[in-house]
C-alpha atoms as a PDB file:
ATOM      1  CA  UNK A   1      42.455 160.223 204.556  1.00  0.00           C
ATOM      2  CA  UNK A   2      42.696 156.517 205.632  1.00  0.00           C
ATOM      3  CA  UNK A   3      40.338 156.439 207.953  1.00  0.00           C
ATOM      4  CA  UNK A   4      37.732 157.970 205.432  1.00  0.00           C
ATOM      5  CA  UNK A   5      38.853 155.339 202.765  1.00  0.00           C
ATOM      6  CA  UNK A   6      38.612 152.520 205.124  1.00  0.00           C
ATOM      7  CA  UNK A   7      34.764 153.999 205.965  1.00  0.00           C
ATOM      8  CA  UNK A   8      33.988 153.937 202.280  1.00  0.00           C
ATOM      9  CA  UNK A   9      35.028 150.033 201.680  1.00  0.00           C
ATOM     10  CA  UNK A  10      33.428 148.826 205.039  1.00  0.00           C
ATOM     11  CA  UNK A  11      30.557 150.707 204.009  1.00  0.00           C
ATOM     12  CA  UNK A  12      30.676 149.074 200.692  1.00  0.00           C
ATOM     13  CA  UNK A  13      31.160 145.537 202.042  1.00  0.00           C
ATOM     14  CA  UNK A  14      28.489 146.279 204.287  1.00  0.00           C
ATOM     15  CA  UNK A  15      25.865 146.959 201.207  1.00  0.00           C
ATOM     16  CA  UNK A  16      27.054 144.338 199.172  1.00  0.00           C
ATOM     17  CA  UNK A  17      26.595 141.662 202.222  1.00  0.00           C
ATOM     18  CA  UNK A  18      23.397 143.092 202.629  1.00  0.00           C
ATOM     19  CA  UNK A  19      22.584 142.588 199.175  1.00  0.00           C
ATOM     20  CA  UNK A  20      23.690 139.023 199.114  1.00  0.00           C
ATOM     21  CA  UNK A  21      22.130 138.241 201.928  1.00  0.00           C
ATOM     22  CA  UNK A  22      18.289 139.186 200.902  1.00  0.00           C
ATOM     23  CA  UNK A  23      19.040 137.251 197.030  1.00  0.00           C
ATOM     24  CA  UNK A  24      20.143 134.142 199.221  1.00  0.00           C
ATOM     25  CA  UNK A  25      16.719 134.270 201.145  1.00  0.00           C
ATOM     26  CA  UNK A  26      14.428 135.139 198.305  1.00  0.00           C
ATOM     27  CA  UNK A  27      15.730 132.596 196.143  1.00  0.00           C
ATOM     28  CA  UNK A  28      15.612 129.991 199.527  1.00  0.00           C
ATOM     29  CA  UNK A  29      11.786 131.516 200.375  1.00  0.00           C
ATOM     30  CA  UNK A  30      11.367 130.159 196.308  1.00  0.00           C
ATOM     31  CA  UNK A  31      12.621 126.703 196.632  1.00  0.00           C
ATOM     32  CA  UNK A  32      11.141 126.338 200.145  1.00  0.00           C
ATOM     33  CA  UNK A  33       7.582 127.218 197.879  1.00  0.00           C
ATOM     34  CA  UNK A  34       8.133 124.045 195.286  1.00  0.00           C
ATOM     35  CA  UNK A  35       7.508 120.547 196.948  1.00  0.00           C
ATOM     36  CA  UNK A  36       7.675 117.688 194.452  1.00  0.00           C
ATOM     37  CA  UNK A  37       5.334 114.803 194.520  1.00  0.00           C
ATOM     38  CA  UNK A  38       6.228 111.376 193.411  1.00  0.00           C
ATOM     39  CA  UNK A  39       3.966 108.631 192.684  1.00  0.00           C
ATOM     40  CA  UNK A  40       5.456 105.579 193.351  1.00  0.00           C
ATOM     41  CA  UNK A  41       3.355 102.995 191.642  1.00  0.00           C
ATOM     42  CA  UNK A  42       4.551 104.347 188.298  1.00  0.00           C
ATOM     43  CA  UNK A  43       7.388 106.149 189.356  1.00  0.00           C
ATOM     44  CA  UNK A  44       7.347 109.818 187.986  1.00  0.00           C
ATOM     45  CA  UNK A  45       7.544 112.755 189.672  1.00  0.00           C
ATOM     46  CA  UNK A  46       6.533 116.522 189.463  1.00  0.00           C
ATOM     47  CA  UNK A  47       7.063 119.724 191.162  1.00  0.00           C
ATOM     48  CA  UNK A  48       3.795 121.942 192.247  1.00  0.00           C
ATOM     49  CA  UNK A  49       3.748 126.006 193.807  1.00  0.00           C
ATOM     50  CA  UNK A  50       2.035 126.737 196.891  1.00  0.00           C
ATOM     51  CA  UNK A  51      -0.525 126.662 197.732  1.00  0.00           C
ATOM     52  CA  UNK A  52      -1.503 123.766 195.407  1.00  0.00           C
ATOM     53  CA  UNK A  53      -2.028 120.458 197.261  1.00  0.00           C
ATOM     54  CA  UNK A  54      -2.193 116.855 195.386  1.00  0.00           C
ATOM     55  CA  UNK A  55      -5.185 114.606 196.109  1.00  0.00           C
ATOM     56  CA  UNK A  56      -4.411 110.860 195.036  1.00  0.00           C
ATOM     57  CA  UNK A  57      -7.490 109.234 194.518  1.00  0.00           C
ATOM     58  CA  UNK A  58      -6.098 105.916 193.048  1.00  0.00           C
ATOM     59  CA  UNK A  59      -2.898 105.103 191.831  1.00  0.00           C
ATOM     60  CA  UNK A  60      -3.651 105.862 188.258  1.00  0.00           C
ATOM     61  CA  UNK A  61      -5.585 109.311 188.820  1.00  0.00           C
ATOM     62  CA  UNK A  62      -4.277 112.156 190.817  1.00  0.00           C
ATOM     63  CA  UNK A  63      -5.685 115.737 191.066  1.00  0.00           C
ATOM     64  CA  UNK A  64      -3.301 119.091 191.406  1.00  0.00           C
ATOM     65  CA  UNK A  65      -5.775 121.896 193.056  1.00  0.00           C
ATOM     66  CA  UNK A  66      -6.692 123.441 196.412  1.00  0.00           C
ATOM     67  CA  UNK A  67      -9.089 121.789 198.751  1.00  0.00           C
ATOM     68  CA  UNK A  68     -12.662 123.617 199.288  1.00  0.00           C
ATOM     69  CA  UNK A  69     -14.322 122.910 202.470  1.00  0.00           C
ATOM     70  CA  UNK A  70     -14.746 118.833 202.418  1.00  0.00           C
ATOM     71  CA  UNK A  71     -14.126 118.724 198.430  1.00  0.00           C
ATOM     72  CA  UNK A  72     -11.360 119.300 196.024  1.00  0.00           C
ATOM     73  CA  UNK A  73     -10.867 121.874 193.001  1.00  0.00           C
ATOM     74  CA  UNK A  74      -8.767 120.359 190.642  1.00  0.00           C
ATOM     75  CA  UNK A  75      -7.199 122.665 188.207  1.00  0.00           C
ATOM     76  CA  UNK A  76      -4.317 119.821 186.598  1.00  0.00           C
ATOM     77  CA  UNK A  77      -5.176 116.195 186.710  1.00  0.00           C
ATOM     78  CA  UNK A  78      -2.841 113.289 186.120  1.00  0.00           C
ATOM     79  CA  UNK A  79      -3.910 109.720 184.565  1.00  0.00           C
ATOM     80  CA  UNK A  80      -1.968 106.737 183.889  1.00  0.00           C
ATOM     81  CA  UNK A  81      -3.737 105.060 180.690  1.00  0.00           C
ATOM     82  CA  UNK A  82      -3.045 101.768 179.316  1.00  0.00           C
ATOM     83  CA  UNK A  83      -4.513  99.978 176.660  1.00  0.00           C
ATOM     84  CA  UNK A  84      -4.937  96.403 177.832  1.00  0.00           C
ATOM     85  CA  UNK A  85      -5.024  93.433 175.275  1.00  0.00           C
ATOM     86  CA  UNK A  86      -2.751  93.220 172.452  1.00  0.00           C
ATOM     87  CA  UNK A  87      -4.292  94.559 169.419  1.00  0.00           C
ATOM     88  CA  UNK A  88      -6.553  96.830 170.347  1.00  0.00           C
ATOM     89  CA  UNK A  89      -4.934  99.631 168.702  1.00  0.00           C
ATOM     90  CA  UNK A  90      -2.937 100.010 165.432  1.00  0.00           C
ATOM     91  CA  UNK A  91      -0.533 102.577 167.093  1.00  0.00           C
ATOM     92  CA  UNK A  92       0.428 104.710 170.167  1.00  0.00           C
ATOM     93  CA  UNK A  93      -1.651 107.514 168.417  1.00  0.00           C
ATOM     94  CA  UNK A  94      -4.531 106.102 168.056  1.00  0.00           C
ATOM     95  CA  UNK A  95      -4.634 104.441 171.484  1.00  0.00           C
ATOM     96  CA  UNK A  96      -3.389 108.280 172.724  1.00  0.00           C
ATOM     97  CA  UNK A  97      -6.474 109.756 170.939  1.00  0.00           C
ATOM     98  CA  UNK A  98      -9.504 107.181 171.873  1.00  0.00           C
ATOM     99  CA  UNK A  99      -8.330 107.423 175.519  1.00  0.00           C
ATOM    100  CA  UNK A 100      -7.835 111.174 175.506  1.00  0.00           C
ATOM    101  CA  UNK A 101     -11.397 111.678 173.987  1.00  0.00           C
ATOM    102  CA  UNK A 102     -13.454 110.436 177.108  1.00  0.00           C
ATOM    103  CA  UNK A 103     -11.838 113.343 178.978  1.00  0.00           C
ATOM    104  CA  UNK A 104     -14.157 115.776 176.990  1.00  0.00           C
ATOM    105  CA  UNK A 105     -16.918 113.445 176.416  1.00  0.00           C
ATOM    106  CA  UNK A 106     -20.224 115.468 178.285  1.00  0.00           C
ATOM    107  CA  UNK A 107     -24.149 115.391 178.501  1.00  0.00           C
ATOM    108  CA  UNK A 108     -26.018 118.231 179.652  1.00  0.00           C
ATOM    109  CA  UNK A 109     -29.991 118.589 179.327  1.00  0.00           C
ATOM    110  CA  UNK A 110     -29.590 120.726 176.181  1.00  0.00           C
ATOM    111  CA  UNK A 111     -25.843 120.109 175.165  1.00  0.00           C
ATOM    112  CA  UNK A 112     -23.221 117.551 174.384  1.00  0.00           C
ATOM    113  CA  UNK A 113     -19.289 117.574 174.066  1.00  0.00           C
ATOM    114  CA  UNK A 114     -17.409 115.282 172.261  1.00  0.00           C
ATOM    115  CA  UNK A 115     -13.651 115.444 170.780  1.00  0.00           C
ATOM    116  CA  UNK A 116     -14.107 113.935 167.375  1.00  0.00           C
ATOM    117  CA  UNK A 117      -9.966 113.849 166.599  1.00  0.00           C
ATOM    118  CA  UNK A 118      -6.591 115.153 167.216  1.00  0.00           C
ATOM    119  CA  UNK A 119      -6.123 118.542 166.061  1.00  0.00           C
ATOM    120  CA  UNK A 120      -2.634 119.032 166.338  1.00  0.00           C
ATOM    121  CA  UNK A 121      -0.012 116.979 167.494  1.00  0.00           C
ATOM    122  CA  UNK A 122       4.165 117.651 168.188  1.00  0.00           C
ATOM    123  CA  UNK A 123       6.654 116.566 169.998  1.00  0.00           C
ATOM    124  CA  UNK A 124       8.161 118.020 173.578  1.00  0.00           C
ATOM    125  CA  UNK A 125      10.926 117.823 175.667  1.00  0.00           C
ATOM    126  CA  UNK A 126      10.747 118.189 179.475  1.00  0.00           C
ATOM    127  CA  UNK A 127      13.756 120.521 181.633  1.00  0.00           C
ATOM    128  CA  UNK A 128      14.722 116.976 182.344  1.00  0.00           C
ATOM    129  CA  UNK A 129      14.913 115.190 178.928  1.00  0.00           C
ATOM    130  CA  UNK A 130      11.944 113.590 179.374  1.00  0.00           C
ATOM    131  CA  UNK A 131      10.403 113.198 175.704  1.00  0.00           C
ATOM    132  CA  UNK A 132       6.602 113.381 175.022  1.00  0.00           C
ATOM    133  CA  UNK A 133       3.727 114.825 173.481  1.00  0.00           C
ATOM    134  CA  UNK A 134       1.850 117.602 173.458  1.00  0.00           C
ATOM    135  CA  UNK A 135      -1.881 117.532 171.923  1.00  0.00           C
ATOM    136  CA  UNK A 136      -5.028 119.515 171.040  1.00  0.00           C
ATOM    137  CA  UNK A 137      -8.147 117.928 170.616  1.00  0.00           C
ATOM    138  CA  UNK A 138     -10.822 118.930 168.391  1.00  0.00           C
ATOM    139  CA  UNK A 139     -14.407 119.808 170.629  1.00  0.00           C
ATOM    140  CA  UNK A 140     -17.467 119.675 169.265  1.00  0.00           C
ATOM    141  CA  UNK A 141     -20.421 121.206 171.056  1.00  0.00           C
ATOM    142  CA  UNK A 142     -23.827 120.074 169.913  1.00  0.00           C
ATOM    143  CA  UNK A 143     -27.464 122.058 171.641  1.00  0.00           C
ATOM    144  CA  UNK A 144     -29.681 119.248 170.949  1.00  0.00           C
ATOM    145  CA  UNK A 145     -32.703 121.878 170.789  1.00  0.00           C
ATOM    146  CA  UNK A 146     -31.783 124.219 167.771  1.00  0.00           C
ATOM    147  CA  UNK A 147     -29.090 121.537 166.241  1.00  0.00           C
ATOM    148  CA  UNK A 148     -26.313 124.247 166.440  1.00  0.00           C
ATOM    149  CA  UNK A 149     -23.333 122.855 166.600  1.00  0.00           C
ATOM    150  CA  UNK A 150     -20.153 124.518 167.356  1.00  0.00           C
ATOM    151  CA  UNK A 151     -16.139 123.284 166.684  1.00  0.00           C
ATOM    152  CA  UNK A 152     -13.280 124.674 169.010  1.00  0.00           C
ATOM    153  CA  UNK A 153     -10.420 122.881 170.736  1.00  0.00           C
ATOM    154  CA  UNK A 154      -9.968 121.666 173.970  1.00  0.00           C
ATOM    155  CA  UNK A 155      -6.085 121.356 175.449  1.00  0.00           C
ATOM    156  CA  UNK A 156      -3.596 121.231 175.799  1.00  0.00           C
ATOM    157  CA  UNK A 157      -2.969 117.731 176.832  1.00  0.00           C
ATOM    158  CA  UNK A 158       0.750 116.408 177.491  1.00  0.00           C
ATOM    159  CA  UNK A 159       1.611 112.566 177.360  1.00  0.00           C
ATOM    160  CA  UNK A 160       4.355 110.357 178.371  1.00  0.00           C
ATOM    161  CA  UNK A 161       4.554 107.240 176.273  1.00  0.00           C
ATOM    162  CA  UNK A 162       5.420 104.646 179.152  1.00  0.00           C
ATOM    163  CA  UNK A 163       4.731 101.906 176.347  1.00  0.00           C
ATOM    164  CA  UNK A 164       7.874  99.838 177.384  1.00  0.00           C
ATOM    165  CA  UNK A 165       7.406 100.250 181.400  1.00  0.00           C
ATOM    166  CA  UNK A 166       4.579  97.912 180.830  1.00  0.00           C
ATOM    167  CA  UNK A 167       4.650  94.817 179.780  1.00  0.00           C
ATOM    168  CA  UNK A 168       1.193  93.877 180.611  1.00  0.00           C
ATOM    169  CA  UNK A 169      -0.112  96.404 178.068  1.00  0.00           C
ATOM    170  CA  UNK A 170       0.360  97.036 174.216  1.00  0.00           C
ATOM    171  CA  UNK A 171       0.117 100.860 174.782  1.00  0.00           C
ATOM    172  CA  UNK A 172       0.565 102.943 178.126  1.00  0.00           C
ATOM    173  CA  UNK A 173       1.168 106.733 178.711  1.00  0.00           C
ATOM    174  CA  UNK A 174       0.913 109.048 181.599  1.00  0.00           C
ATOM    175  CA  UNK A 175      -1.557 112.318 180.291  1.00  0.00           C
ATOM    176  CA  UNK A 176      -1.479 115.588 182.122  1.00  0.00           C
ATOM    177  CA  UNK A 177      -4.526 117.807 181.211  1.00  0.00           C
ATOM    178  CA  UNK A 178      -6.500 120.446 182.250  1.00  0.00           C
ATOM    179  CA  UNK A 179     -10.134 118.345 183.377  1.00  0.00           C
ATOM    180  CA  UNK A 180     -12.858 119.998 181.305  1.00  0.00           C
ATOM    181  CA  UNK A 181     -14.924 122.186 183.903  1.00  0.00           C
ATOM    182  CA  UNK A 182     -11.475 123.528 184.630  1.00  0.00           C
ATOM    183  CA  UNK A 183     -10.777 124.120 181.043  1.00  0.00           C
ATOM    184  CA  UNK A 184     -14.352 125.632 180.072  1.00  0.00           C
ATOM    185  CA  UNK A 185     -14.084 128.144 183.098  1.00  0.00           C
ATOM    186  CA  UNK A 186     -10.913 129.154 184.425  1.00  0.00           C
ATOM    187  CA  UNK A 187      -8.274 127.873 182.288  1.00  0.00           C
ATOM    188  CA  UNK A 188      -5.051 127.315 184.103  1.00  0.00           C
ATOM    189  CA  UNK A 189      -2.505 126.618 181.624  1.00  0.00           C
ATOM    190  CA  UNK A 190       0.658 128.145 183.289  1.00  0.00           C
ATOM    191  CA  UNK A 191       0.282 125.500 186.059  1.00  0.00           C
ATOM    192  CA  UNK A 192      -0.190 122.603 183.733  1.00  0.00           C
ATOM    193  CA  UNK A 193       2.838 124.074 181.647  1.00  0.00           C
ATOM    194  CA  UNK A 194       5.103 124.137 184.895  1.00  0.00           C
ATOM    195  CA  UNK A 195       3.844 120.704 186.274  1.00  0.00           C
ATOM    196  CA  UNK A 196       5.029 118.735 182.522  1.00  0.00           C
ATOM    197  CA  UNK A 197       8.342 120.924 182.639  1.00  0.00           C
ATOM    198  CA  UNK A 198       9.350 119.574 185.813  1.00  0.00           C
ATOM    199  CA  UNK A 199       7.966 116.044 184.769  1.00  0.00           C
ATOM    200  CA  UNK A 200      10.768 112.863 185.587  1.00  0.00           C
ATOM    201  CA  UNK A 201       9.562 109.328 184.911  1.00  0.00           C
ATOM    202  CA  UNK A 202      12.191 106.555 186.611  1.00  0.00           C
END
């Protein structure tokens, strides 16, 4: 009678070890699949899945995406903005939407894209407490040979106002976005939505 009951409880140590064991290496197979990526010229940082790589092609614009052969698909792109010269801009909003707009500004032979103003606008708050914005601009497509034209949004966008980490500039703010091919294909919003909640600014 024992012996059977000590079988029983080694057995059931046995499962529950077993089941401990595989959660432990799941959730270390998970972390081991986030890397972060820090830029350290204006000191923020992210966190990115596999198998997404970051190309840095300046300081101020980075791309999250998967190579292809010699190029780059970018599916989230980073930009640090700033707005220069003192008086440029009556407020943080305005600066935000004139900078944001050249991100959807397009020519084709028959068609043009412009964002002609904020559609919406509210507040966010990262995992981390980091406060920003998040944004929808309003598109406009125009087919220069019927006149059509067409009104739909284009975003989300996220910004950081990093106003007061720059004193050489009036306005500043780091925008996360999707870049417009991106956005007009394959949208990828889950990434962008993971890559601002994990967003830390020193």
């Amino acid at each position: 009678m024992n012996t059977r009951i000590i079988l029983i409880v080694l057995a059931a140590v046995l499962v529950i070890g077993s089941i401990a064991f595989f959660v432990t290496q799941n959730r270390s197979t998970e972390d081991a699949a986030v890397r972060s990526y820090t830029n350290t010229t204006y000191g923020y940082t992210f966190r990115l899945p596999e198998p997404y790589e970051v190309m840095e092609y300046t300081p101020e614009n980075i791309s999250v995406g998967t190579p292809v052969g010699e190029g780059f698909e970018s599916e989230v792109d980073v930009a640090y903005m700033e707005s220069g010269e003192e008086g440029a801009y009556e407020n943080f909003e305005e600066f935000l939407f004139e900078r944001t707009r050249l991100l959807c500004a397009a020519d084709g032979p028959d068609e043009s894209l412009d964002c002609t103003r904020i559609a919406r606008i509210r507040t966010l708050e990262t995992s981390d407490g980091e406060s920003g914005y998040e944004l929808m601009l309003e598109l406009t497509r125009r087919t220069h040979s019927t006149g059509e034209m067409a009104t739909s949004t284009y975003g989300p966008l996220f910004a950081f106002d990093v106003s007061e980490r720059d004193p050489e500039s009036a306005y500043a703010a780091i925008v996360v976005y999707q870049p417009l091919p991106t956005f007009l294909t394959s949208e990828s919003v889950n990434l962008l939505r993971r890559i601002v909640g994990s967003f830390t600014i020193e």
